[in-house]
Protein backbone atom coordinates (compact mmCIF):
# COMPACT_ATOMS: atom_id res chain seq x y z
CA UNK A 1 73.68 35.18 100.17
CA UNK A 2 74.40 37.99 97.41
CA UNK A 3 72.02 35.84 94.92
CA UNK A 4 69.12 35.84 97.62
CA UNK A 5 69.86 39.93 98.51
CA UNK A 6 69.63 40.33 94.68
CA UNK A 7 66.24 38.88 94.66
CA UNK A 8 64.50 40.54 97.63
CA UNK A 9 66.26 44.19 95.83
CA UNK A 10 64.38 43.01 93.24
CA UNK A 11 60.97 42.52 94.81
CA UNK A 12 61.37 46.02 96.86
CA UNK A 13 61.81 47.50 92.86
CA UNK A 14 58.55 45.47 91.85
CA UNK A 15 56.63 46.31 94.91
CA UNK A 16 57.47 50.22 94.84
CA UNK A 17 56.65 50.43 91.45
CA UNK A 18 53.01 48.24 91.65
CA UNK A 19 52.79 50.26 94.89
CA UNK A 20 53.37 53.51 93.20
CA UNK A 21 51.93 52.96 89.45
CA UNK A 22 49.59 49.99 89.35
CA UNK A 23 47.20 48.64 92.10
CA UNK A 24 44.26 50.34 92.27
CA UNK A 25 44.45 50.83 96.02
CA UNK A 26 41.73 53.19 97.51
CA UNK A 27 42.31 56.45 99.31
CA UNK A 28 40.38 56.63 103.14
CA UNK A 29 39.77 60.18 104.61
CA UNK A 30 41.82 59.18 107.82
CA UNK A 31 45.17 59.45 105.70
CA UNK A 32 44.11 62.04 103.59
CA UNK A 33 41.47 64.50 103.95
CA UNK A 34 41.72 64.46 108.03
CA UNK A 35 45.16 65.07 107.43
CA UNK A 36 44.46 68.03 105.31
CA UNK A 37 41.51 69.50 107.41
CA UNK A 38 43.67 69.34 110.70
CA UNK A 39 46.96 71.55 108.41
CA UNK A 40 44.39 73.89 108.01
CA UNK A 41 43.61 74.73 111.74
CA UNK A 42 40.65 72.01 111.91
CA UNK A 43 41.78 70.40 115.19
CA UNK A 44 41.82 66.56 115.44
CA UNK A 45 38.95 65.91 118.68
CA UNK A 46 38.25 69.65 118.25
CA UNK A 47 36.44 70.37 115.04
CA UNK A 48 37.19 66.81 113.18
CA UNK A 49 36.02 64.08 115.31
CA UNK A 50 36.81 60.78 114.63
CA UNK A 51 36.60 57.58 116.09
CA UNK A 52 39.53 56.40 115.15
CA UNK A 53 43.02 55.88 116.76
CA UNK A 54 45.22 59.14 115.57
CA UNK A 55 48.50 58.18 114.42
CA UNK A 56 48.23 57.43 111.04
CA UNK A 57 46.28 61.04 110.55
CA UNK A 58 49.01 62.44 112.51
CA UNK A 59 51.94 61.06 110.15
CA UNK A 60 49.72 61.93 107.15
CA UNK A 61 49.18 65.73 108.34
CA UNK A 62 53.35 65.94 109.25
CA UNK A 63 54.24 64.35 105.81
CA UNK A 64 51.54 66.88 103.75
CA UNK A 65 53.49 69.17 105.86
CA UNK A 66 56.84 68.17 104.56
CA UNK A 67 55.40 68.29 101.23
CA UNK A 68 53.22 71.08 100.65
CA UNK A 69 54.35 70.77 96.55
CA UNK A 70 52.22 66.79 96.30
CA UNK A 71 48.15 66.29 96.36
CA UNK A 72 47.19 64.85 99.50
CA UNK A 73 46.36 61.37 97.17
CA UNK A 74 50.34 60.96 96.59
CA UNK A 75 51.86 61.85 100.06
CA UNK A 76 49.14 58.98 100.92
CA UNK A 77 50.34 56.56 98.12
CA UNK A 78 54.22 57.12 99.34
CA UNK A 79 53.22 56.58 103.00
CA UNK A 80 51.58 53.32 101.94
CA UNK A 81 54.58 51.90 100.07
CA UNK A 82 57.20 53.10 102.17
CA UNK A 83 54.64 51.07 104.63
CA UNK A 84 54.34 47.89 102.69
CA UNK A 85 57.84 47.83 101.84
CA UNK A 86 59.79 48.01 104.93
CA UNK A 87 57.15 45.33 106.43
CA UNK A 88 58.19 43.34 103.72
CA UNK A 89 62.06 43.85 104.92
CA UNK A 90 60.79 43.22 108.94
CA UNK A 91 59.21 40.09 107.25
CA UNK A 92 61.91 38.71 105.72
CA UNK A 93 64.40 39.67 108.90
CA UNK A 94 62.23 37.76 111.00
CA UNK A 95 61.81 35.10 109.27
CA UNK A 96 65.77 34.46 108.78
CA UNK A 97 66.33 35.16 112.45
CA UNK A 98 63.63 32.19 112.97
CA UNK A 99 64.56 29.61 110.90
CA UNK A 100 68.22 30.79 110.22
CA UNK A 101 67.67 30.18 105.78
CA UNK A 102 67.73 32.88 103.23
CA UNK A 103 65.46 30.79 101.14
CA UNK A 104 62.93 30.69 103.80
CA UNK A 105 63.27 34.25 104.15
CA UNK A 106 62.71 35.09 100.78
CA UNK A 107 59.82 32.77 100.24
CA UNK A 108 57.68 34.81 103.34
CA UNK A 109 58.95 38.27 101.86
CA UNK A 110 57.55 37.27 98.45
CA UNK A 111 54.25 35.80 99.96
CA UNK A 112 53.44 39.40 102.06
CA UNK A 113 54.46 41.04 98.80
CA UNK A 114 52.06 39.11 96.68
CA UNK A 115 49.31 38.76 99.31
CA UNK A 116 49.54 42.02 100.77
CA UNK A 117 48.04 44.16 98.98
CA UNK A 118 44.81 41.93 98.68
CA UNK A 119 43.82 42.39 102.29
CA UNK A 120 45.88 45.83 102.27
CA UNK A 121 44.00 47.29 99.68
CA UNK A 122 43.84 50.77 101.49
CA UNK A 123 46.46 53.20 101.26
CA UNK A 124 48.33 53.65 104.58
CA UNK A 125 45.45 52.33 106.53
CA UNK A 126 45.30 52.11 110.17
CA UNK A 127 45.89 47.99 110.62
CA UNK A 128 48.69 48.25 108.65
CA UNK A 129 50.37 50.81 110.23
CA UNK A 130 49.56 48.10 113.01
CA UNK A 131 51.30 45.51 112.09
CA UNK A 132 54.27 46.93 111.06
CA UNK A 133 54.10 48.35 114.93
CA UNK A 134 53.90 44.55 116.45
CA UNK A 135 56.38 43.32 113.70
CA UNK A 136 59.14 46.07 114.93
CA UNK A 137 58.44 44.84 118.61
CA UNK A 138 58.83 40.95 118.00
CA UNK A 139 62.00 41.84 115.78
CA UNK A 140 63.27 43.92 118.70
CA UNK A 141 62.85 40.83 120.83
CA UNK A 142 64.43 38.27 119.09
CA UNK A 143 67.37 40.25 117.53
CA UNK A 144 68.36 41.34 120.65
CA UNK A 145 71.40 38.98 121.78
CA UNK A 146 70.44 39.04 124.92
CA UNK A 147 66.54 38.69 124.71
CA UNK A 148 66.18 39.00 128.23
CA UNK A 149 68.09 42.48 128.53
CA UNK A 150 66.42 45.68 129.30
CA UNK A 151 66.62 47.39 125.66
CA UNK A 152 64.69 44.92 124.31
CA UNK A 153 62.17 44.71 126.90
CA UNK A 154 61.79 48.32 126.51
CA UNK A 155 62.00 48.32 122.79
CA UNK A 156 59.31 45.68 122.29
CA UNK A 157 56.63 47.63 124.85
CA UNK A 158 57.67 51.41 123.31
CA UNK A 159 56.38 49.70 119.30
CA UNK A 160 53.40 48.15 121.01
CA UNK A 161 52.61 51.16 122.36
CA UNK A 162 52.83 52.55 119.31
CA UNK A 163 50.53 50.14 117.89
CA UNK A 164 47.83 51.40 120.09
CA UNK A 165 47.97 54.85 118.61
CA UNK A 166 47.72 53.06 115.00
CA UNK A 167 44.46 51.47 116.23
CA UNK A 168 43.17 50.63 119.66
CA UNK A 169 42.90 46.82 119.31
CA UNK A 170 46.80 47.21 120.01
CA UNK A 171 46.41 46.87 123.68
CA UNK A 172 45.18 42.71 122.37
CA UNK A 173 48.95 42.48 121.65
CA UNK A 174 50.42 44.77 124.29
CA UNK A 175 48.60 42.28 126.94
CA UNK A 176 49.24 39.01 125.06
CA UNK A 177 52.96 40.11 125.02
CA UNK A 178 53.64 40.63 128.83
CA UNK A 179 51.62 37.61 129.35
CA UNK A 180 54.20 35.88 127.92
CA UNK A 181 56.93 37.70 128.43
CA UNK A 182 56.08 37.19 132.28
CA UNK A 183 55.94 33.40 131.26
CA UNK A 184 59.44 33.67 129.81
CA UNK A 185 61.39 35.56 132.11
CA UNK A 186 59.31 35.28 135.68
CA UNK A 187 60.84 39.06 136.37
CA UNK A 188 58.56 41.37 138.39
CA UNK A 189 61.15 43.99 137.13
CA UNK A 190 61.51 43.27 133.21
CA UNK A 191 57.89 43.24 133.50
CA UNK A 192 57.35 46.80 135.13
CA UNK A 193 60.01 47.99 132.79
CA UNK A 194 57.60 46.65 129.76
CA UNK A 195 54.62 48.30 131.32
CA UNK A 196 56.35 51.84 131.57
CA UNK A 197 57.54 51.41 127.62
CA UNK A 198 54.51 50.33 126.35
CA UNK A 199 52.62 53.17 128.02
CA UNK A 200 55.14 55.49 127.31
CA UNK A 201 53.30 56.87 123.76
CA UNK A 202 49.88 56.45 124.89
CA UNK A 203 50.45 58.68 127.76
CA UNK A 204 52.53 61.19 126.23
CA UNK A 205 49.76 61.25 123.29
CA UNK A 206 46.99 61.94 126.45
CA UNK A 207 49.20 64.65 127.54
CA UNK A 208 49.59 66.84 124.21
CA UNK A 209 45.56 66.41 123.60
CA UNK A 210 44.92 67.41 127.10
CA UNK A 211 47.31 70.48 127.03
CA UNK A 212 45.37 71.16 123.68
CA UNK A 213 42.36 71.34 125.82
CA UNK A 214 40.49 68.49 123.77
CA UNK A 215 41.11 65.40 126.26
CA UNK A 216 37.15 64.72 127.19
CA UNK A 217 36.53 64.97 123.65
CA UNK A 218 39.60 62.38 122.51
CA UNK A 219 38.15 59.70 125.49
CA UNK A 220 34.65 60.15 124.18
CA UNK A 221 35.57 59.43 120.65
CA UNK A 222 38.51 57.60 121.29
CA UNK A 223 36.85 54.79 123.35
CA UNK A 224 33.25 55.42 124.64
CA UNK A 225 32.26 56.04 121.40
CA UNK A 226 33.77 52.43 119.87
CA UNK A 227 32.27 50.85 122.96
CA UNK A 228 29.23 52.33 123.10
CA UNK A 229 27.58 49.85 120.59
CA UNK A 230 26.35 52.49 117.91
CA UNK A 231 28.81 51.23 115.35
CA UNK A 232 26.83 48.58 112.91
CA UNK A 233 28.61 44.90 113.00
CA UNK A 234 29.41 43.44 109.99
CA UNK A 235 30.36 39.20 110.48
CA UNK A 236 32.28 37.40 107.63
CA UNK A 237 30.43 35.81 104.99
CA UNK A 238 31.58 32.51 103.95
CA UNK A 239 33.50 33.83 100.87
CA UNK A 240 35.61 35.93 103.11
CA UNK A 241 35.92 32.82 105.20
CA UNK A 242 37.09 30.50 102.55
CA UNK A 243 39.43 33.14 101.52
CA UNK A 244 41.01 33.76 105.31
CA UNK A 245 41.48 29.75 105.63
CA UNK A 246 43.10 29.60 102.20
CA UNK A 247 45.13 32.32 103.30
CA UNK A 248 46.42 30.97 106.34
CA UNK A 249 46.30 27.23 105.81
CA UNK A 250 50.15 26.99 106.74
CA UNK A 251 49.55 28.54 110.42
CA UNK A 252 48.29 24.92 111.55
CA UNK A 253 51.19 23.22 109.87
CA UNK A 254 53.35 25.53 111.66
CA UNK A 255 52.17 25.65 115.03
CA UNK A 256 52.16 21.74 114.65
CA UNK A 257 56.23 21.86 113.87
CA UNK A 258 57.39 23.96 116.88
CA UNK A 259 55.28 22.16 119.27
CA UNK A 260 56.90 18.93 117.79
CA UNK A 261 60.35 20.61 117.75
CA UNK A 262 59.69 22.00 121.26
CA UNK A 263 60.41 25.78 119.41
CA UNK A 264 57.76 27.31 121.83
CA UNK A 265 60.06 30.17 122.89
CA UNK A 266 60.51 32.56 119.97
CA UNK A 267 57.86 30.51 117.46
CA UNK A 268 55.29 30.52 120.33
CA UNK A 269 55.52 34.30 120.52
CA UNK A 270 54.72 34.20 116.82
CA UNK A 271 51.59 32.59 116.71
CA UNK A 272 50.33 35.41 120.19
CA UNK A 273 51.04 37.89 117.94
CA UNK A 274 48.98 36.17 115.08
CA UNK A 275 46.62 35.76 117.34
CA UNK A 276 46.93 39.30 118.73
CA UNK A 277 46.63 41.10 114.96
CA UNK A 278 43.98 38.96 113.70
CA UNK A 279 41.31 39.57 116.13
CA UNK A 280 41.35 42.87 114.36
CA UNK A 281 38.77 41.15 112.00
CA UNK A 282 36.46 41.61 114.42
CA UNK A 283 33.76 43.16 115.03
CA UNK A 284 34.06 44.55 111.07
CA UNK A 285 34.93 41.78 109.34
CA UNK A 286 36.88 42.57 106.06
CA UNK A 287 40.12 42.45 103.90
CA UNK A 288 41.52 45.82 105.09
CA UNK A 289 40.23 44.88 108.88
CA UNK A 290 42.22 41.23 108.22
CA UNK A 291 45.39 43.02 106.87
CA UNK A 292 47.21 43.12 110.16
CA UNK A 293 48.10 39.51 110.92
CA UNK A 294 49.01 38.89 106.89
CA UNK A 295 52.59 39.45 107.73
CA UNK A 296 52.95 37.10 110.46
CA UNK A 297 50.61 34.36 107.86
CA UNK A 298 53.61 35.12 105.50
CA UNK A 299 56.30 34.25 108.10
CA UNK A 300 54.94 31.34 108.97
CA UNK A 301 54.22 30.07 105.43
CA UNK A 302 57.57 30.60 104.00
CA UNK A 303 59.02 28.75 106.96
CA UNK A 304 56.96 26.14 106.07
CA UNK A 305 57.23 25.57 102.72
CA UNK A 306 60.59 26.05 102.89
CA UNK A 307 60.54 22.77 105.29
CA UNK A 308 58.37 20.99 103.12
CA UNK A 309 61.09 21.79 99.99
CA UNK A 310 63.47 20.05 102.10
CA UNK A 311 61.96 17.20 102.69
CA UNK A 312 60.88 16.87 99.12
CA UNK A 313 64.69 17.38 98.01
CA UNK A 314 65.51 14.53 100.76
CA UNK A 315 63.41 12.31 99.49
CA UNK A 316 63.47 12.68 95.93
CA UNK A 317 61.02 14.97 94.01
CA UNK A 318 59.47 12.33 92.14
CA UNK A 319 58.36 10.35 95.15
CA UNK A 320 56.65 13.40 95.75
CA UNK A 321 54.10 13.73 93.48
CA UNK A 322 51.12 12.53 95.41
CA UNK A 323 48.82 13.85 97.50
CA UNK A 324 50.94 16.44 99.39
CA UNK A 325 52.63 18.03 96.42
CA UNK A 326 49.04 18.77 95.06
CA UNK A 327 47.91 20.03 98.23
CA UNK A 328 50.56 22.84 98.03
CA UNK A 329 50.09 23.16 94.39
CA UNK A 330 46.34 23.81 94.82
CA UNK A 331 47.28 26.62 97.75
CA UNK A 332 49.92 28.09 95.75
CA UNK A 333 47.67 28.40 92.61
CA UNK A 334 44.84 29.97 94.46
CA UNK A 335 47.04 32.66 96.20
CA UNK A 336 48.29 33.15 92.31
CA UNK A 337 44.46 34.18 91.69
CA UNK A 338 43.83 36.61 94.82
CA UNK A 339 47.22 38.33 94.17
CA UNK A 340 46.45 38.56 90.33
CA UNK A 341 43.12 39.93 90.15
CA UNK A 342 44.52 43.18 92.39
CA UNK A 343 46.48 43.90 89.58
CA UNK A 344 42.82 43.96 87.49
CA UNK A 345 42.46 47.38 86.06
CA UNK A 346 39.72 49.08 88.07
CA UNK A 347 37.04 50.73 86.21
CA UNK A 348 38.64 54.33 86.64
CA UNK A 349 41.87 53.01 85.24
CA UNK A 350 45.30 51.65 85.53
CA UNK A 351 47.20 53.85 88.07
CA UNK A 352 43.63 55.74 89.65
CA UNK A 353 42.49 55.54 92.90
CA UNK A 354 39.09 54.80 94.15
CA UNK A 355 37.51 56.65 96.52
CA UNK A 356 39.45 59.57 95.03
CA UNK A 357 39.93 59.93 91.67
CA UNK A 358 36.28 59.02 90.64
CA UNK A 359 34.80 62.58 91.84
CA UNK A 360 36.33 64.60 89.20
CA UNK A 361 33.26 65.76 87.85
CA UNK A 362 32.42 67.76 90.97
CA UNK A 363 35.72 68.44 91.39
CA UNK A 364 35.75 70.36 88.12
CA UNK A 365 32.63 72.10 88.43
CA UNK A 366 33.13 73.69 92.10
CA UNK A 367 36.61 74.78 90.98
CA UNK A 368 35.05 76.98 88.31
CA UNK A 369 32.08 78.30 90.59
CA UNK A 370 33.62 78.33 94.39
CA UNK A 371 35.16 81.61 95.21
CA UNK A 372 37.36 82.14 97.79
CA UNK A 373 35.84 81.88 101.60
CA UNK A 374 33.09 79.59 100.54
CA UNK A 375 32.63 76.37 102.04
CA UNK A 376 31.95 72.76 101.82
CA UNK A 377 29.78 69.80 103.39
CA UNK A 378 29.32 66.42 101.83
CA UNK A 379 26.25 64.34 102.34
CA UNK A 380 27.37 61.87 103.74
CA UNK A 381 30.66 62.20 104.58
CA UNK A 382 31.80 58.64 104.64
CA UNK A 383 35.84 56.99 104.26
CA UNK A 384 36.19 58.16 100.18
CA UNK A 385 33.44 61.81 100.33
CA UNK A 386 35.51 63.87 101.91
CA UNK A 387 38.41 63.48 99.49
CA UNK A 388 36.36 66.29 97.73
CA UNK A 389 37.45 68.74 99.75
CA UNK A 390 41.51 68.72 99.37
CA UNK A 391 40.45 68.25 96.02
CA UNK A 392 38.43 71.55 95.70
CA UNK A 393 40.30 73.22 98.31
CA UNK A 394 37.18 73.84 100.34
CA UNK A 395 36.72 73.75 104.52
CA UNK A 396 33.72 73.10 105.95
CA UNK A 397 32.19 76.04 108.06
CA UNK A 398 33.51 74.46 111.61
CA UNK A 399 32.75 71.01 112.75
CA UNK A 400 33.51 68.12 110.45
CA UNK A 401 32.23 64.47 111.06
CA UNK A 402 31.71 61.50 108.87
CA UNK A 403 27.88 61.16 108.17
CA UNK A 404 27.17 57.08 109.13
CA UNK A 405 24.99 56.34 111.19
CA UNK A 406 26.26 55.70 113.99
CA UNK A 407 28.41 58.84 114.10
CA UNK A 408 25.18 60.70 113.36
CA UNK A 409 23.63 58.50 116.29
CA UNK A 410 26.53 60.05 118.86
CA UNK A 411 24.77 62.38 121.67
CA UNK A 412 24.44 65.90 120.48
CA UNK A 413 26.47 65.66 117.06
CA UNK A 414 23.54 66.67 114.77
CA UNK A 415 22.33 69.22 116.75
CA UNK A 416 25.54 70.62 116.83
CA UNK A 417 26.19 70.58 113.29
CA UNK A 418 22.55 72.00 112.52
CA UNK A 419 23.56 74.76 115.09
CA UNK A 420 26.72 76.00 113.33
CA UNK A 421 24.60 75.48 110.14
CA UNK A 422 21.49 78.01 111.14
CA UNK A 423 24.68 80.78 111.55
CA UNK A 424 27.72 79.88 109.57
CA UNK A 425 25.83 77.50 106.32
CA UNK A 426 28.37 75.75 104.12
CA UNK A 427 27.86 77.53 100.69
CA UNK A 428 28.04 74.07 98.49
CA UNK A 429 26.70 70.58 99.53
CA UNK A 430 27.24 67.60 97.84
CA UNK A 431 24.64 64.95 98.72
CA UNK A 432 24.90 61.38 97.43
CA UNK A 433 21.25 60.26 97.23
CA UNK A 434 22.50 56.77 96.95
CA UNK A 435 24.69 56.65 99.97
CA UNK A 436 21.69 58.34 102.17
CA UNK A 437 20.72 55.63 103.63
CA UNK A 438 23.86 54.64 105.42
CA UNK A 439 22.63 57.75 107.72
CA UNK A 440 19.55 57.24 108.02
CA UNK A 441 17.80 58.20 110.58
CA UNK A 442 20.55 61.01 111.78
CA UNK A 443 21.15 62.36 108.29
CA UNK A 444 17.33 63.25 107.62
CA UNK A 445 17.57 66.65 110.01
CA UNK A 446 20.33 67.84 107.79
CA UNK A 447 19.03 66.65 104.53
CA UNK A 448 15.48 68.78 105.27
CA UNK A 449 18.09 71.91 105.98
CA UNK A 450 19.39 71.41 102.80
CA UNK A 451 15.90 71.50 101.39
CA UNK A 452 14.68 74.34 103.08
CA UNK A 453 18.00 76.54 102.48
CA UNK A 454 19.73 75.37 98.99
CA UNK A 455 19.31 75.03 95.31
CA UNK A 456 20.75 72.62 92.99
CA UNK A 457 23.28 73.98 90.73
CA UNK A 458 25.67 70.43 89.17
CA UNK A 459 24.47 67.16 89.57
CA UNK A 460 26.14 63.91 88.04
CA UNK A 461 24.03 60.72 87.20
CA UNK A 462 26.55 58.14 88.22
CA UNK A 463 29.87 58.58 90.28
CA UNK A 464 31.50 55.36 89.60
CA UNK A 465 31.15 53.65 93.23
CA UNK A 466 28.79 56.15 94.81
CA UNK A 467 25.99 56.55 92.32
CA UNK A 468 24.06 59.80 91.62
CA UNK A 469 25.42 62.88 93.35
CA UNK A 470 23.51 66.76 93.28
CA UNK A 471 25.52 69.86 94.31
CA UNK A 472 23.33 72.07 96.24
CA UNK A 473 24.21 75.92 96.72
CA UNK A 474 23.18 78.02 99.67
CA UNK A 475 20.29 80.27 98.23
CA UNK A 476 19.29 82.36 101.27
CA UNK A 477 21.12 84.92 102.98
């Protein structure tokens, strides 16, 4: 046991320090500049609106908080692998309290930590936050010695409540899990006990944005917004396809040995709560949208490999080099290539981070001209724009709101933003004539204010990921 504790120490050491050092994972402006905007009185539902579930903006503004002395890029980056690494310790708990083998346990800890960051490739993004939510919640469950007892039916519903606030696709595995806990226990009781936990969060979460007077607001965005249909649909391609089914070619295998074994109880639970995290892929198909159900993938792959090493061992190696030893070979050497090429150098550089570090140009130049009181509004503000302003330092006038379309589509939202303009103008914009389009038609109003209102003062011919970009100054006034 000391030998296989040695090993996983090991792979924490190697993951922090990839974490940390290496991969070039990219910032997201819900972990970062949200964060920052709502520390500096811009109210989350109020002035920043987002369509996104708040808790990992939350934890990111409390933790910038904590540590005032760190850029808003490295309280992200020690979010994410505090993140990735205790998943990797949930991972390798649950999969010892499964099949009761260290070895088992250490193969599906070194498969998250290996595949992980290839579908994780955002730092302390919203799915992943997730899944370590519904991961706490099944280890809860079967930890507990008596699985039936109230604490874990309580504990299990308050972390799937938390997944919720994480993203809102968290309800899938909040109603997958009574369903079966329902199944499992037939107890009117344990279930209204797991109803009250899991809504526990949620509601208390309603309450505080209510008392803040910004409840309509949080719905709207929240959920009428995401349901509304506004939001552009992207499906899988078939590369991302072949890459999911290489990914997960053990669940099959697996859900094929517990139904033989009749290990439907706790292994049944497992593959809901697959289920549950990867219908996150949908309806924006996509590594970081697929990220969620990689730890249970892992769980069930070490398990069975770690059968299928048995076997071999029972039966001799030798007798095993036929079809199914290549099989696994193949998989195993294909998961070498998607884990390897992560730890490619991006084109910023070993250690940089997309969507972040790439806008030092603009960075540079506002810091010499921006004077204290001015402001700041990016064109469009998309997931890696608005990391220019913690960089600079510079709010924008009131209202902040990411500039795709189908934010810019939202009832009212440009007229708003035009009205606040016409009296309070930000004094810089930054406008990315090759991300314009992913506003269109919304963006034009505010693109013909900048026109009519500004002068170019900087502009950069190519931003590594984002193309051209023109700083505009406010010339009237």
């Amino acid at each position: 046991m000391r030998h296989h504790q040695g090993f996983l120490t090991i792979l924490i050491f190697f993951q922090l320090v990839t974490l940390l050092f290496w991969l070039p994972l990219s910032a997201h402006s819900g972990q970062t500049s949200i964060p920052w905007l709502m520390n500096r009185g811009l109210g989350l539902f109020d002035a920043v609106l987002e369509q996104h579930a708040p808790a990992t903006s939350i934890i990111a503004a409390l933790a910038q908080r904590a540590l005032p002395f760190l850029s808003v890029l490295t309280v992200a980056r020690l979010l994410n692998a505090l993140l990735m690494t205790v998943i990797t310790l949930i991972v390798y708990r649950i999969t010892w309290q499964l099949s009761h083998d260290y070895r088992a346990a250490l193969l599906s800890a070194t498969i998250w930590f290996w595949l992980g960051p290839v579908y994780g490739n955002i730092l302390f993004y919203f799915n992943t936050l997730l899944a370590l939510c519904v991961l706490l919640a099944m280890y809860v469950w079967i930890t507990t010695v008596r699985e039936h007892s109230s604490i874990a039916v309580f504990g299990a519903g308050l972390f799937l409540g938390a997944a919720t606030l994480a993203k809102q696709p968290g309800w899938i595995a909040v109603i997958m899990f009574g369903i079966w806990l329902f199944a499992a226990c037939r107890s009117w009781r344990l279930l209204a006990l797991y109803v009250f936990s899991s809504f526990l969060l949620p509601l208390l979460t309603i309450g505080i944005i209510a008392l803040q007077g910004n409840l309509e607001t949080y719905i709207y965005w929240n959920w009428e917004f995401n349901l509304s249909g506004y939001m552009d649909t992207v499906p899988p391609d078939s590369d991302f396809v072949r890459k999911l089914l290489l990914t997960n070619v053990f669940v099959f295998p697996y859900l094929l040995t517990i139904w033989q074994h009749r290990d439907t109880y706790r292994g049944g639970l497992l593959i809901l709560m697959f289920v549950a995290t990867a219908s996150l892929i949908y309806p924006r198909a996509g590594e970081s949208a697929a990220v969620s159900h990689i730890p249970f993938t892992a769980i069930m792959s070490g398990i069975v490999l770690n059968s299928l090493w048995r076997e071999w061992q029972t039966i001799g190696l030798t007798k095993c080099l036929s079809i199914n030893l290549g099989i696994v070979a193949t998989i195993v050497l294909g998961w070498l290539w998607m884990g390897l090429v992560m730890y490619v150098p991006s084109t910023l550089g070993v250690g940089q981070t997309p969507a972040y570090d790439e806008f030092e140009p603009i960075v540079s130049f506002l810091g010499e001209v921006a004077e204290e009181g001015d402001t700041l509004f990016v064109l469009p503000e998309t997931d890696s724009t608005p990391q220019i302003h913690p960089q600079t330092n510079l709010l924008p006038p009131r209202m902040w709101i990411k500039g795709w379309r189908w934010y810019l589509q939202a009832p009212g939202v440009v007229n708003d933003l035009l009205d606040e303009w016409r009296s309070s103008p930000p004094t810089f914009v930054v406008v990315f004539s090759g991300l314009v389009v992913d506003g269109m038609p919304g963006i034009e109003s505010l693109l013909e204010f900048v026109d009519q209102n500004y002068s170019p003062v900087y502009d950069v011919e190519n931003i590594p990921f984002h193309g051209p970009a023109v700083v505009y100054r406010y010339a009237r006034g």
